[in-house]
PDB file of N, CA and C in Angstrom:
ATOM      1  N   UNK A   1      -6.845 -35.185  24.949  1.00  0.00           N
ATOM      2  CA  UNK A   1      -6.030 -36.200  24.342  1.00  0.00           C
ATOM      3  C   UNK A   1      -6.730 -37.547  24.477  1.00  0.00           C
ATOM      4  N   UNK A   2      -6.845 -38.346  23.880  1.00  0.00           N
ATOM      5  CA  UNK A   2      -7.366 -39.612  23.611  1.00  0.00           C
ATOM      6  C   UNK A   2      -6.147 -40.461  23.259  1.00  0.00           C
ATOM      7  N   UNK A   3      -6.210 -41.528  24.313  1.00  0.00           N
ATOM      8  CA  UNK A   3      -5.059 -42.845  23.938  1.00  0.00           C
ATOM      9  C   UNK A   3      -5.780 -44.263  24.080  1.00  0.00           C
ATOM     10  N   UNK A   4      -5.249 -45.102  23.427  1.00  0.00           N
ATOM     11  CA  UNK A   4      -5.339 -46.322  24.004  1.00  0.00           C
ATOM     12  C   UNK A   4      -4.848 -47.328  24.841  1.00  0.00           C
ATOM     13  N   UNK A   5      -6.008 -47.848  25.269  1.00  0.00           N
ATOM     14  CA  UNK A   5      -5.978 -48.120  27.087  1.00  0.00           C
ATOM     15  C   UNK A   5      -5.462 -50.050  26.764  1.00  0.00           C
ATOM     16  N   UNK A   6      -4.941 -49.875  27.620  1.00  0.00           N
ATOM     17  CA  UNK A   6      -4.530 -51.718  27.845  1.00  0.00           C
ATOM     18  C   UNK A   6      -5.803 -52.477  27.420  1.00  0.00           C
ATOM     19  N   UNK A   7      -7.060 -52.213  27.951  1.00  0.00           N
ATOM     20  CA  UNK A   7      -7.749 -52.797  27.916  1.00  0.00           C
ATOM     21  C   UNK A   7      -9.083 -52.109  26.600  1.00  0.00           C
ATOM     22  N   UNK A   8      -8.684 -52.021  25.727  1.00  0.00           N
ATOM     23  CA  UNK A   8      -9.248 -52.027  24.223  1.00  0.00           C
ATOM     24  C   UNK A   8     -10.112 -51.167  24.043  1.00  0.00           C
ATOM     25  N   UNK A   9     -10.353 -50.271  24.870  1.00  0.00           N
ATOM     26  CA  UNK A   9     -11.443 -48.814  24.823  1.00  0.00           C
ATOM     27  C   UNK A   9     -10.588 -47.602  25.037  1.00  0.00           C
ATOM     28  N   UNK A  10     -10.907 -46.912  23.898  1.00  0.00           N
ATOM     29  CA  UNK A  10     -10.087 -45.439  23.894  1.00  0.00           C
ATOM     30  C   UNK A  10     -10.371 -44.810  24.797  1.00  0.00           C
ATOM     31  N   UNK A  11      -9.697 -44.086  25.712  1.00  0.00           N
ATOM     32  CA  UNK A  11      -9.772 -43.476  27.132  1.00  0.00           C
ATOM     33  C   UNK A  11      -9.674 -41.967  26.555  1.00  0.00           C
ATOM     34  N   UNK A  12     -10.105 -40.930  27.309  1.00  0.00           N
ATOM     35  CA  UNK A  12     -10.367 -39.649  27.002  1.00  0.00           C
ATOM     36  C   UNK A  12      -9.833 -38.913  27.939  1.00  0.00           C
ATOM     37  N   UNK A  13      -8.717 -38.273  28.082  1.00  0.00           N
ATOM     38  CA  UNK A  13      -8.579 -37.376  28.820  1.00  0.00           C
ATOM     39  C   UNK A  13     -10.312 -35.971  29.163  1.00  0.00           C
ATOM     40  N   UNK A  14     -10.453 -35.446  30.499  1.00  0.00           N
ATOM     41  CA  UNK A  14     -11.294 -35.195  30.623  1.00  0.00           C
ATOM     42  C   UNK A  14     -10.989 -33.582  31.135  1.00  0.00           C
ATOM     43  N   UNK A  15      -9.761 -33.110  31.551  1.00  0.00           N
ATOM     44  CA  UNK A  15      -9.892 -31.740  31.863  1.00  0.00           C
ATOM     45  C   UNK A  15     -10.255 -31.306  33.152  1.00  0.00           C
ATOM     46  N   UNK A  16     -10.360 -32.630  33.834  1.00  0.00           N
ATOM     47  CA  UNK A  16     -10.715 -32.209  35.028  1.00  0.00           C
ATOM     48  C   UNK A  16     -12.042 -32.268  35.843  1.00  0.00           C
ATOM     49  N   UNK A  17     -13.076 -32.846  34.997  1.00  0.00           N
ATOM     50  CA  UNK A  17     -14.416 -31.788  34.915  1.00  0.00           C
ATOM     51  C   UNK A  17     -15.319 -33.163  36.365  1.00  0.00           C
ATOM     52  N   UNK A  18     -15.670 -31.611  36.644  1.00  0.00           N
ATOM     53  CA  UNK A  18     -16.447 -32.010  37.948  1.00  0.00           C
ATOM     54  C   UNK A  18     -17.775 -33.067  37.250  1.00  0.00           C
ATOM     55  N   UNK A  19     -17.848 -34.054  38.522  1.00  0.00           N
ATOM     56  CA  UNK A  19     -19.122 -35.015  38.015  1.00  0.00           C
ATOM     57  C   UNK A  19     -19.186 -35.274  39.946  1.00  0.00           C
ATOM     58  N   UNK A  20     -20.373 -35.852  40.041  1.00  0.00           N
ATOM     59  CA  UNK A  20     -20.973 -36.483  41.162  1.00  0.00           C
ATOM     60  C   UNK A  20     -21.312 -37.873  40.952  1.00  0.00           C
ATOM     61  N   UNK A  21     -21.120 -38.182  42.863  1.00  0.00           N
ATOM     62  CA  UNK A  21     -21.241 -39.829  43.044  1.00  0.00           C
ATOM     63  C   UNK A  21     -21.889 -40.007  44.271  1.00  0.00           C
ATOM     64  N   UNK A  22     -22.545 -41.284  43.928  1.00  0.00           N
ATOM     65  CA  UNK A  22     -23.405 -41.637  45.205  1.00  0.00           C
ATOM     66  C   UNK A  22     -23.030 -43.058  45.238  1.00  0.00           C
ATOM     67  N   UNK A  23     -22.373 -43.685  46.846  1.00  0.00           N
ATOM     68  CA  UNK A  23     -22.158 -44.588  47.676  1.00  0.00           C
ATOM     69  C   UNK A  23     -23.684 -44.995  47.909  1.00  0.00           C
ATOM     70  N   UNK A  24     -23.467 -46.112  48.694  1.00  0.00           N
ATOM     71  CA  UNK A  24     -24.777 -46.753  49.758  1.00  0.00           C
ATOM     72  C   UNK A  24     -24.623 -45.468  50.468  1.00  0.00           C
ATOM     73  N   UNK A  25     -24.299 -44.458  51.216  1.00  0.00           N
ATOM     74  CA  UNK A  25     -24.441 -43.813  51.943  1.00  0.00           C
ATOM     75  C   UNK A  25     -24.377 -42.331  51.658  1.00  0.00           C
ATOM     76  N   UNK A  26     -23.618 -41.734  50.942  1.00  0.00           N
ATOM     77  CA  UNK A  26     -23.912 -40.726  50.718  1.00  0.00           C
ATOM     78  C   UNK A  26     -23.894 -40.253  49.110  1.00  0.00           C
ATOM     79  N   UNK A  27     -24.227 -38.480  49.429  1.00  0.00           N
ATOM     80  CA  UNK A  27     -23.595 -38.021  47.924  1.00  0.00           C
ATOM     81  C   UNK A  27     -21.656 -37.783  47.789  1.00  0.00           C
ATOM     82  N   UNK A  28     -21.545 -37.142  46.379  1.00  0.00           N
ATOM     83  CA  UNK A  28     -20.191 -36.851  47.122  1.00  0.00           C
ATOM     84  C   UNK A  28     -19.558 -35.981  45.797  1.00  0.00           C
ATOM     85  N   UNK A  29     -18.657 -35.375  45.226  1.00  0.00           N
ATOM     86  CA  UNK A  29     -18.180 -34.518  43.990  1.00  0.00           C
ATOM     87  C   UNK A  29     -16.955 -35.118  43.818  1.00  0.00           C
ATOM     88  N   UNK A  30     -16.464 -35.353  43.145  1.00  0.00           N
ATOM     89  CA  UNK A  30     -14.900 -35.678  42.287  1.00  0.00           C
ATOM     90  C   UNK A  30     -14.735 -34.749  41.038  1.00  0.00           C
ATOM     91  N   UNK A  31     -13.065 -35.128  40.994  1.00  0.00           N
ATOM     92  CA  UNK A  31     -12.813 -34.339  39.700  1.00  0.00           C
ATOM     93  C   UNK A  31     -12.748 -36.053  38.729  1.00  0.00           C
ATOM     94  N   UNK A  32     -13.017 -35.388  37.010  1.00  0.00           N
ATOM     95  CA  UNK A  32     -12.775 -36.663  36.514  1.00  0.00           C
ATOM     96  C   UNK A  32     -11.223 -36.433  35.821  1.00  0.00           C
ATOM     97  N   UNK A  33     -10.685 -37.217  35.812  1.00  0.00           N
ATOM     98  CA  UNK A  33      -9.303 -37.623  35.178  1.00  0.00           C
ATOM     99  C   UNK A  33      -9.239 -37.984  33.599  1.00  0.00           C
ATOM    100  N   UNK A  34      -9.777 -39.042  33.751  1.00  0.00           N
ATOM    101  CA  UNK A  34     -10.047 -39.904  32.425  1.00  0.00           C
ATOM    102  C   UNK A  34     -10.970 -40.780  32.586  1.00  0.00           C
ATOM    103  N   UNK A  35     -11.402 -40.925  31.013  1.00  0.00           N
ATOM    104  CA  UNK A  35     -12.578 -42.128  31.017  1.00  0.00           C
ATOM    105  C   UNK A  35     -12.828 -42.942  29.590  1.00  0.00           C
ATOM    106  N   UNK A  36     -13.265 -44.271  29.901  1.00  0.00           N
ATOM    107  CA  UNK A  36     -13.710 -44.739  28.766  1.00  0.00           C
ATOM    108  C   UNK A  36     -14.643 -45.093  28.872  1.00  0.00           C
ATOM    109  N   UNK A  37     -15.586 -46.219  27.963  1.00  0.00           N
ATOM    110  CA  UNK A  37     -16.632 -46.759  28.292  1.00  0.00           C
ATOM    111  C   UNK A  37     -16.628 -47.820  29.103  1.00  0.00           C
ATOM    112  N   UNK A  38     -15.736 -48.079  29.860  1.00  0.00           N
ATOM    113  CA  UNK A  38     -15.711 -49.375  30.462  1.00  0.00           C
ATOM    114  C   UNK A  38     -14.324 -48.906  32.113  1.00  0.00           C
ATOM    115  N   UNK A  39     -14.410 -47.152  31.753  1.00  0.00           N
ATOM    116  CA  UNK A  39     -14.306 -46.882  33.236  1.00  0.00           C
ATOM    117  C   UNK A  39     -13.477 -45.992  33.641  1.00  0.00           C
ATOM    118  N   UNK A  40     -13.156 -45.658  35.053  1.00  0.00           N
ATOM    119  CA  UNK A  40     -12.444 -43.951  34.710  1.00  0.00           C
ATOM    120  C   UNK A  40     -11.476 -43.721  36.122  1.00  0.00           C
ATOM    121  N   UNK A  41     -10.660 -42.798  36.121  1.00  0.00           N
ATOM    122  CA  UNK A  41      -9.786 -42.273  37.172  1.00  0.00           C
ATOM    123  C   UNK A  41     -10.812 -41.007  37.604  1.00  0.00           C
ATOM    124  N   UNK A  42     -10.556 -40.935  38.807  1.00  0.00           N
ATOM    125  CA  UNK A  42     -11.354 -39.871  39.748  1.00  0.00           C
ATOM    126  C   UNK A  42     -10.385 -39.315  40.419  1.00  0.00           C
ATOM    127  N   UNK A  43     -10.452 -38.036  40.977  1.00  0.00           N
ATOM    128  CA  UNK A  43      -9.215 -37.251  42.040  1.00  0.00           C
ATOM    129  C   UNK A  43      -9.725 -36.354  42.713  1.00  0.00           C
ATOM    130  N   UNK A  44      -9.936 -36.034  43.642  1.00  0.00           N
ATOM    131  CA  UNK A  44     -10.199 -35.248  44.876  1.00  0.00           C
ATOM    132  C   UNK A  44     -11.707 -35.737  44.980  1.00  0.00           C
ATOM    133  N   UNK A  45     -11.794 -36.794  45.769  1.00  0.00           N
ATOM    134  CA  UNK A  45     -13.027 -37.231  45.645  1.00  0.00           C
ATOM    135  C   UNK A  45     -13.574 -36.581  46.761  1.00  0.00           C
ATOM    136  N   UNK A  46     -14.526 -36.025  47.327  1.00  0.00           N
ATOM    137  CA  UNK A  46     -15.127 -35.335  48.857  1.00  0.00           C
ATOM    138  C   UNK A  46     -15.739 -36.844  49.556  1.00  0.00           C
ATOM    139  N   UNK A  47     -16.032 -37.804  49.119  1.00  0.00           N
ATOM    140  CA  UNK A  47     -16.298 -38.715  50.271  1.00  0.00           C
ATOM    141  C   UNK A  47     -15.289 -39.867  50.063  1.00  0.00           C
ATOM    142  N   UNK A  48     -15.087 -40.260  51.124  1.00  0.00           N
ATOM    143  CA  UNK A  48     -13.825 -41.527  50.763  1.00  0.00           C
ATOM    144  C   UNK A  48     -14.696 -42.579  50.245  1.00  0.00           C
ATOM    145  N   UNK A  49     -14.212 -43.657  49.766  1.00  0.00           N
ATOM    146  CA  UNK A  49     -14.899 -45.162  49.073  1.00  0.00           C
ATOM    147  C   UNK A  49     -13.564 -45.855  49.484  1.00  0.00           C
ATOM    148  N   UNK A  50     -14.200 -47.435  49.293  1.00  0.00           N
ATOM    149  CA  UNK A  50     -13.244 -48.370  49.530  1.00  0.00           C
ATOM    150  C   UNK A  50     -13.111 -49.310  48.573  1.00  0.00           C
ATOM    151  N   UNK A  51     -12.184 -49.876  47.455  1.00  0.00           N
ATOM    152  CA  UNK A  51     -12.053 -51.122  46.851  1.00  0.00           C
ATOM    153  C   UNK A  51     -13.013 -52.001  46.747  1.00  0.00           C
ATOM    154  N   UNK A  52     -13.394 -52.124  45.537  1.00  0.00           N
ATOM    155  CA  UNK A  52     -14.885 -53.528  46.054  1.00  0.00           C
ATOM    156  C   UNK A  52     -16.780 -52.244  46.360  1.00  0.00           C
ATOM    157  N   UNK A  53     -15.914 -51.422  46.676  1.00  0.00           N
ATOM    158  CA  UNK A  53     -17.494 -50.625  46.451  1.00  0.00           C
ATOM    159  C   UNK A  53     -17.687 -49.739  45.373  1.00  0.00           C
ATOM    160  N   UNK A  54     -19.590 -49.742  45.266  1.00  0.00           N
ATOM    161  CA  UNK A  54     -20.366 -49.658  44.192  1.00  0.00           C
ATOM    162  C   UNK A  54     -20.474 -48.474  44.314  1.00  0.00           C
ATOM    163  N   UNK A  55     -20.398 -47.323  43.577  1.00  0.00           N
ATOM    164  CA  UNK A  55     -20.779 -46.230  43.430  1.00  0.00           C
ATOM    165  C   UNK A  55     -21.777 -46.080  41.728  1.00  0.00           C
ATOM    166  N   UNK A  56     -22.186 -44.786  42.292  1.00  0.00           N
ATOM    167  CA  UNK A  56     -23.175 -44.475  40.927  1.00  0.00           C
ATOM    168  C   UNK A  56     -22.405 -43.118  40.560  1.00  0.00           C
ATOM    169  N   UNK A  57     -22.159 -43.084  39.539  1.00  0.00           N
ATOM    170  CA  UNK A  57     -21.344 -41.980  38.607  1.00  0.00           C
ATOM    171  C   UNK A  57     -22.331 -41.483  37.940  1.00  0.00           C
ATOM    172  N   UNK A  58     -22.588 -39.668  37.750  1.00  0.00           N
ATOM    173  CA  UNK A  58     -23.314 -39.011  37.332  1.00  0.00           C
ATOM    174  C   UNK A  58     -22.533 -37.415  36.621  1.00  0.00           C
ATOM    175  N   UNK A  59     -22.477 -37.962  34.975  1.00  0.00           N
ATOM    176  CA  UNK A  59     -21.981 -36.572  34.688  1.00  0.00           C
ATOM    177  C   UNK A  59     -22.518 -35.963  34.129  1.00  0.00           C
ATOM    178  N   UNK A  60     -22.915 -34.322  34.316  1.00  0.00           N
ATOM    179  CA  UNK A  60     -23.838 -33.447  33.551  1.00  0.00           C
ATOM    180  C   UNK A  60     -23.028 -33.059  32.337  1.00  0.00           C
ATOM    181  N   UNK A  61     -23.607 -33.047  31.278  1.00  0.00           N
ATOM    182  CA  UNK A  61     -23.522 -32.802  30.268  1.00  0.00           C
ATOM    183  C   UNK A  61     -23.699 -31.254  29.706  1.00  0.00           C
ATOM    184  N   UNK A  62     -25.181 -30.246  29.701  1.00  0.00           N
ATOM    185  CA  UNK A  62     -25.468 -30.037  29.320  1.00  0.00           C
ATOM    186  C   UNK A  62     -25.870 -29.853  28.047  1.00  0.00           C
ATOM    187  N   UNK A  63     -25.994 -31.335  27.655  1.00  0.00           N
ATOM    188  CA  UNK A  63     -26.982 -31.694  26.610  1.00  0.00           C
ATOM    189  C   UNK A  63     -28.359 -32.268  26.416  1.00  0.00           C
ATOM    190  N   UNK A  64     -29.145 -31.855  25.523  1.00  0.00           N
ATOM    191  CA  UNK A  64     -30.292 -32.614  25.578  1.00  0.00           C
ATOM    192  C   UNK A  64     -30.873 -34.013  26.807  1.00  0.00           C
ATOM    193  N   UNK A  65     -29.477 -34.447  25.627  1.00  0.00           N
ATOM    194  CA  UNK A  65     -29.592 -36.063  26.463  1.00  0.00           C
ATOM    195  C   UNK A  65     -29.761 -36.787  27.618  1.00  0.00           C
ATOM    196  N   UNK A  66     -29.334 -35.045  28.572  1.00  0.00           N
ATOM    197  CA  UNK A  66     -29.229 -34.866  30.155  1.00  0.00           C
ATOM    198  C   UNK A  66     -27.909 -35.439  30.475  1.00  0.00           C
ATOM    199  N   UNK A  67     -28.272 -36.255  31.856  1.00  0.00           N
ATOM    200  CA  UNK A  67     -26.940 -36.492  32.065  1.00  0.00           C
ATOM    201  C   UNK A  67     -26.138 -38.181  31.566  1.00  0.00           C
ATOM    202  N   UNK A  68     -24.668 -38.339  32.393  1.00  0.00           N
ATOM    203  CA  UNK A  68     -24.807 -39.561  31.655  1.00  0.00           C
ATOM    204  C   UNK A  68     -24.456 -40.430  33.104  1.00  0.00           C
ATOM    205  N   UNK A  69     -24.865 -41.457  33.011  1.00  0.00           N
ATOM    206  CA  UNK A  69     -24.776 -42.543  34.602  1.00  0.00           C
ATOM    207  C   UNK A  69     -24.565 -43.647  34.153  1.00  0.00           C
ATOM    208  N   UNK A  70     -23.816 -44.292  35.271  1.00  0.00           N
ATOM    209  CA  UNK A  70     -22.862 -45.474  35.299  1.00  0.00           C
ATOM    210  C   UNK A  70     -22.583 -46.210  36.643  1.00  0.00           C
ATOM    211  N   UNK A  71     -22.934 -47.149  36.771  1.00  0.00           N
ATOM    212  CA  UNK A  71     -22.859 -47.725  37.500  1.00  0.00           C
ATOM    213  C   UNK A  71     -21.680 -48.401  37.712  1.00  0.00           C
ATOM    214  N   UNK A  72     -20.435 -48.331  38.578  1.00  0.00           N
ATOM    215  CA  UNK A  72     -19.142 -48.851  38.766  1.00  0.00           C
ATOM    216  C   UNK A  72     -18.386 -49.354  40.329  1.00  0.00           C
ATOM    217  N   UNK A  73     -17.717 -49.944  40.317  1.00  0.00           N
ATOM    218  CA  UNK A  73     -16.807 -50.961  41.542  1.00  0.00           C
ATOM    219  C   UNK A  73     -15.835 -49.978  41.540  1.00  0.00           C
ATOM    220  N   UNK A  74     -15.056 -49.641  42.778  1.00  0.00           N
ATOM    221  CA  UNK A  74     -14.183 -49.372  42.693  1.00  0.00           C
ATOM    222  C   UNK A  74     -12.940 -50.249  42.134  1.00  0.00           C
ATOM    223  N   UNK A  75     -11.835 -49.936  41.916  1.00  0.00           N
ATOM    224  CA  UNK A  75     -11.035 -51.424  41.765  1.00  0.00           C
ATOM    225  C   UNK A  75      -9.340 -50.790  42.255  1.00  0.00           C
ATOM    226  N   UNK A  76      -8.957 -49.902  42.406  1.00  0.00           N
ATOM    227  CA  UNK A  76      -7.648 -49.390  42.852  1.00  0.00           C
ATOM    228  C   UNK A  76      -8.242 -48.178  43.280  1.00  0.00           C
ATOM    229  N   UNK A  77      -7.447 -47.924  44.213  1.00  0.00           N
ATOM    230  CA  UNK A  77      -6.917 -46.515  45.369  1.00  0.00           C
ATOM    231  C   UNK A  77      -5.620 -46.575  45.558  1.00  0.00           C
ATOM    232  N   UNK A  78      -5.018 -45.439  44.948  1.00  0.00           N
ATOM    233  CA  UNK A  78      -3.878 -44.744  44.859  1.00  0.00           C
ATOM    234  C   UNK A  78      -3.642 -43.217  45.294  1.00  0.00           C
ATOM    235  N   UNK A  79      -2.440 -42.904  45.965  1.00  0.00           N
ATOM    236  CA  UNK A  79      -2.280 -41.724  45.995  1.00  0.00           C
ATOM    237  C   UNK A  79      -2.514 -40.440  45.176  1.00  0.00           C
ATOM    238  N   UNK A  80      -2.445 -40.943  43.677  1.00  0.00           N
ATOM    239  CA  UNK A  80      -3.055 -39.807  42.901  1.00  0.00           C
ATOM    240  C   UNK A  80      -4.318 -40.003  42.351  1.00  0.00           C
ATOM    241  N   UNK A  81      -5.094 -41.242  42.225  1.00  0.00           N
ATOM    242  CA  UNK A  81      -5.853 -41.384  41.658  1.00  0.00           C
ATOM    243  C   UNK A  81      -6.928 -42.258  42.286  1.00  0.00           C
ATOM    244  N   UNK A  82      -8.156 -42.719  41.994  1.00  0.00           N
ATOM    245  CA  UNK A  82      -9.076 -43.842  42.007  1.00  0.00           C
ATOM    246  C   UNK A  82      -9.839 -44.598  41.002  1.00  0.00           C
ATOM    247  N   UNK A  83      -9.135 -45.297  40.771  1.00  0.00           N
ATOM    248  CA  UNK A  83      -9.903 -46.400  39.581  1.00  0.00           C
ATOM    249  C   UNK A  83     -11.424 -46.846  39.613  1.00  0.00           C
ATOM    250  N   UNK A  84     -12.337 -47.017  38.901  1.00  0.00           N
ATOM    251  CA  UNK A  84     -13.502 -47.741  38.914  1.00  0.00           C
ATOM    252  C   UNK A  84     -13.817 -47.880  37.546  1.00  0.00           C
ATOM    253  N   UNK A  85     -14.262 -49.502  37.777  1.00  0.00           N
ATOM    254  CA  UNK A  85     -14.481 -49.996  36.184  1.00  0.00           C
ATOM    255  C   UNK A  85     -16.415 -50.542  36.008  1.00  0.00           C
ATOM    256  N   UNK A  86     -16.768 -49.318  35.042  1.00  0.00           N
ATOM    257  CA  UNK A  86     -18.027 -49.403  34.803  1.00  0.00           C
ATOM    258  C   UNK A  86     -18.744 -51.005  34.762  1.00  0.00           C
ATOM    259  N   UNK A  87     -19.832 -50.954  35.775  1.00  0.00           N
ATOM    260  CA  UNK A  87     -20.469 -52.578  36.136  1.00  0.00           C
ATOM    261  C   UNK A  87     -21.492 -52.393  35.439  1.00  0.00           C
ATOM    262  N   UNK A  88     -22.515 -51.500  34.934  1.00  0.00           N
ATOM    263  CA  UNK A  88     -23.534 -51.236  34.412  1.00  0.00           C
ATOM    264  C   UNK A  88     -23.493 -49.932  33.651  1.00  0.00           C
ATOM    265  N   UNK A  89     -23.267 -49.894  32.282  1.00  0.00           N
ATOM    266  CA  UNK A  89     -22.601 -48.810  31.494  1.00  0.00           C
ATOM    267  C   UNK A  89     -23.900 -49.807  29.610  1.00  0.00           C
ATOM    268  N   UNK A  90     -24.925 -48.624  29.994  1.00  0.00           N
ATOM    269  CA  UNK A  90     -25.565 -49.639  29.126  1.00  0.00           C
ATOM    270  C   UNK A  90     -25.199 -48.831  27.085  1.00  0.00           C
ATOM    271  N   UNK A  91     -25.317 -49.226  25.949  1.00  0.00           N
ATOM    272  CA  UNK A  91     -24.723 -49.303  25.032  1.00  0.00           C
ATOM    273  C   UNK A  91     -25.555 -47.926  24.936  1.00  0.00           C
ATOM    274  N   UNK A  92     -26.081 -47.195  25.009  1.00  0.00           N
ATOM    275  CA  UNK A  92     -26.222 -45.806  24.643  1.00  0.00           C
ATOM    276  C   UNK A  92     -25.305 -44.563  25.681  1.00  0.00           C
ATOM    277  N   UNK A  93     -25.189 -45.412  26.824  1.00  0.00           N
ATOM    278  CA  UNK A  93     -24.476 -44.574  27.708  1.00  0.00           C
ATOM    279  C   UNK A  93     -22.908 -44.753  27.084  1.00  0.00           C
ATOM    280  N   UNK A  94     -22.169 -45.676  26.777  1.00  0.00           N
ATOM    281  CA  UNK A  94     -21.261 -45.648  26.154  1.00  0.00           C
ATOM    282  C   UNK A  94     -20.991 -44.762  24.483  1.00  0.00           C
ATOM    283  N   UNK A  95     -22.145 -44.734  24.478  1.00  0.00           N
ATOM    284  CA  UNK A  95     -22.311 -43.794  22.687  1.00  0.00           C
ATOM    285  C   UNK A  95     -22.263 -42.173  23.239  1.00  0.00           C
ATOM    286  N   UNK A  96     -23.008 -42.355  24.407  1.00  0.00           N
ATOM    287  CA  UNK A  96     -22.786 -41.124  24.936  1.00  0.00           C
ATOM    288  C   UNK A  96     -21.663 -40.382  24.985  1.00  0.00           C
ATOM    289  N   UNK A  97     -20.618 -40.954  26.062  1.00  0.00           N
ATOM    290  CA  UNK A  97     -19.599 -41.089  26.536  1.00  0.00           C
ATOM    291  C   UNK A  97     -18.870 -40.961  25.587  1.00  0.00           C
ATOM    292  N   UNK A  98     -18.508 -41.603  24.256  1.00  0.00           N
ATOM    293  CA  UNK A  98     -17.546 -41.097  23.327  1.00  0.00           C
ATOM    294  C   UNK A  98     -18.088 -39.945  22.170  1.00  0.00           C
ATOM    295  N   UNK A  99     -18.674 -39.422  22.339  1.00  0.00           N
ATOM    296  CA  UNK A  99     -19.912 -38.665  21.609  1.00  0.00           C
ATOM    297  C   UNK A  99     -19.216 -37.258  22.279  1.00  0.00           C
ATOM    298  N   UNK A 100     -19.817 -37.261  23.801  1.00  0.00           N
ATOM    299  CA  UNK A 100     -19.571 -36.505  24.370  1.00  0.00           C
ATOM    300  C   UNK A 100     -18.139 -35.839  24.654  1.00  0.00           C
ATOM    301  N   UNK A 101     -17.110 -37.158  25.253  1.00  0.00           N
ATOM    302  CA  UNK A 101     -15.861 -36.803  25.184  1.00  0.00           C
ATOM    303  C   UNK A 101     -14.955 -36.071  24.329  1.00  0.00           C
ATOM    304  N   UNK A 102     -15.062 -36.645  23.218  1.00  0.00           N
ATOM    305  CA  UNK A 102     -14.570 -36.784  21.620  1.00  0.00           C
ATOM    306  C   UNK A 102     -14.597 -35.326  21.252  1.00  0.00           C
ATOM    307  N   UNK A 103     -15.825 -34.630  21.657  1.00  0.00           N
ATOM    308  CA  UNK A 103     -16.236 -33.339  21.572  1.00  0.00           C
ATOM    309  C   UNK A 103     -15.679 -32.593  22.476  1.00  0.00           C
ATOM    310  N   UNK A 104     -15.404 -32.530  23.345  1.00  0.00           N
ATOM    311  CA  UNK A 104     -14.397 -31.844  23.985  1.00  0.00           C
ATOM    312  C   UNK A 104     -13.233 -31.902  23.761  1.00  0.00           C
ATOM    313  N   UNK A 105     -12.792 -33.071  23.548  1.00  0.00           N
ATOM    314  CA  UNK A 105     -11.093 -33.236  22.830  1.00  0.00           C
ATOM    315  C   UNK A 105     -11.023 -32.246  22.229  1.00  0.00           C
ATOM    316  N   UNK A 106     -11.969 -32.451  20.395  1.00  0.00           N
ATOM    317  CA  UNK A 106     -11.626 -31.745  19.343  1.00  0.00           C
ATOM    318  C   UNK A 106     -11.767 -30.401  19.828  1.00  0.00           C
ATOM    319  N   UNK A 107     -12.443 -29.457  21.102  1.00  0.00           N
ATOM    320  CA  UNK A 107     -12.812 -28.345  20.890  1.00  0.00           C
ATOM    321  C   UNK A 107     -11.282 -27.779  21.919  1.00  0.00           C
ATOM    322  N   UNK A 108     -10.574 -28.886  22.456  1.00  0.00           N
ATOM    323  CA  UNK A 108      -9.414 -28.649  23.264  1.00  0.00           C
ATOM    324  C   UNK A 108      -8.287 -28.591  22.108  1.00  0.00           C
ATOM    325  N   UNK A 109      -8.219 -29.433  21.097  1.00  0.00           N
ATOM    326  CA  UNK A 109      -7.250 -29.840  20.033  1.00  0.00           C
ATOM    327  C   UNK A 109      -7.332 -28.428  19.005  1.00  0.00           C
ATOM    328  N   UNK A 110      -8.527 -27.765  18.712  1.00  0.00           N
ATOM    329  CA  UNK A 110      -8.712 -26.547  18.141  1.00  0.00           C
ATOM    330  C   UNK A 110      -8.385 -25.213  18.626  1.00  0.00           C
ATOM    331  N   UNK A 111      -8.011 -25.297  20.114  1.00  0.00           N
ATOM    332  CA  UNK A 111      -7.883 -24.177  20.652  1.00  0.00           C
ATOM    333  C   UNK A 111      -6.524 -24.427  20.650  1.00  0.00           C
ATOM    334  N   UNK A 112      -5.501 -25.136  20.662  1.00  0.00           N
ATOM    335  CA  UNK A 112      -4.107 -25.062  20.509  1.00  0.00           C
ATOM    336  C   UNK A 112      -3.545 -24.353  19.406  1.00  0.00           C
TER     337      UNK A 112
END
């Protein structure tokens, strides 16, 4: 499902799908929630983070293109969720990102 977000980038529901993150200190796996180009909900993250920290977001694709990375702040921690809003999300990684998403929607929207 795809909606629009308060803040003017269509957000993508994601299915869940496993991606990896790296802190100053470690690695770590999350599930993804949702995302846009300008940033995403995470849930069962395996390493904790804190508000104000930088993580590097890494999601495999299996496409050509490889994977796609993003550089983001955390900005809310919540009981169900964790916010981070992409700090370095450069204009092909965002083409990516709705390229990629968009394509899973429709192949979720077809199987109904």
């Amino acid at each position: 499902m795809t909606t629009r977000s308060k803040r003017s980038a269509f957000r993508f529901d994601s299915g869940a799908k496993k991606i990896s993150y790296i802190t100053a200190e470690e690695e770590g796996n999350a599930e993804l929630l949702n995302i846009s180009t300008i940033g995403c909900a995470l849930v069962n993250m395996s390493q904790p983070v804190e508000v104000g920290e930088k993580i590097l977001l890494r999601i495999a694709t299996g496409r050509k293109e490889g994977c796609i990375e993003a550089q983001a702040t955390i900005i809310r921690i919540d009981k169900d969720s964790t916010a981070a809003r992409f700090t370095l999300c450069e204009k092909e990684t965002e083409a990516m990102i709705r390229s990629y998403f968009s394509t899973i929607h429709r192949r979720v929207k077809t199987r109904k």
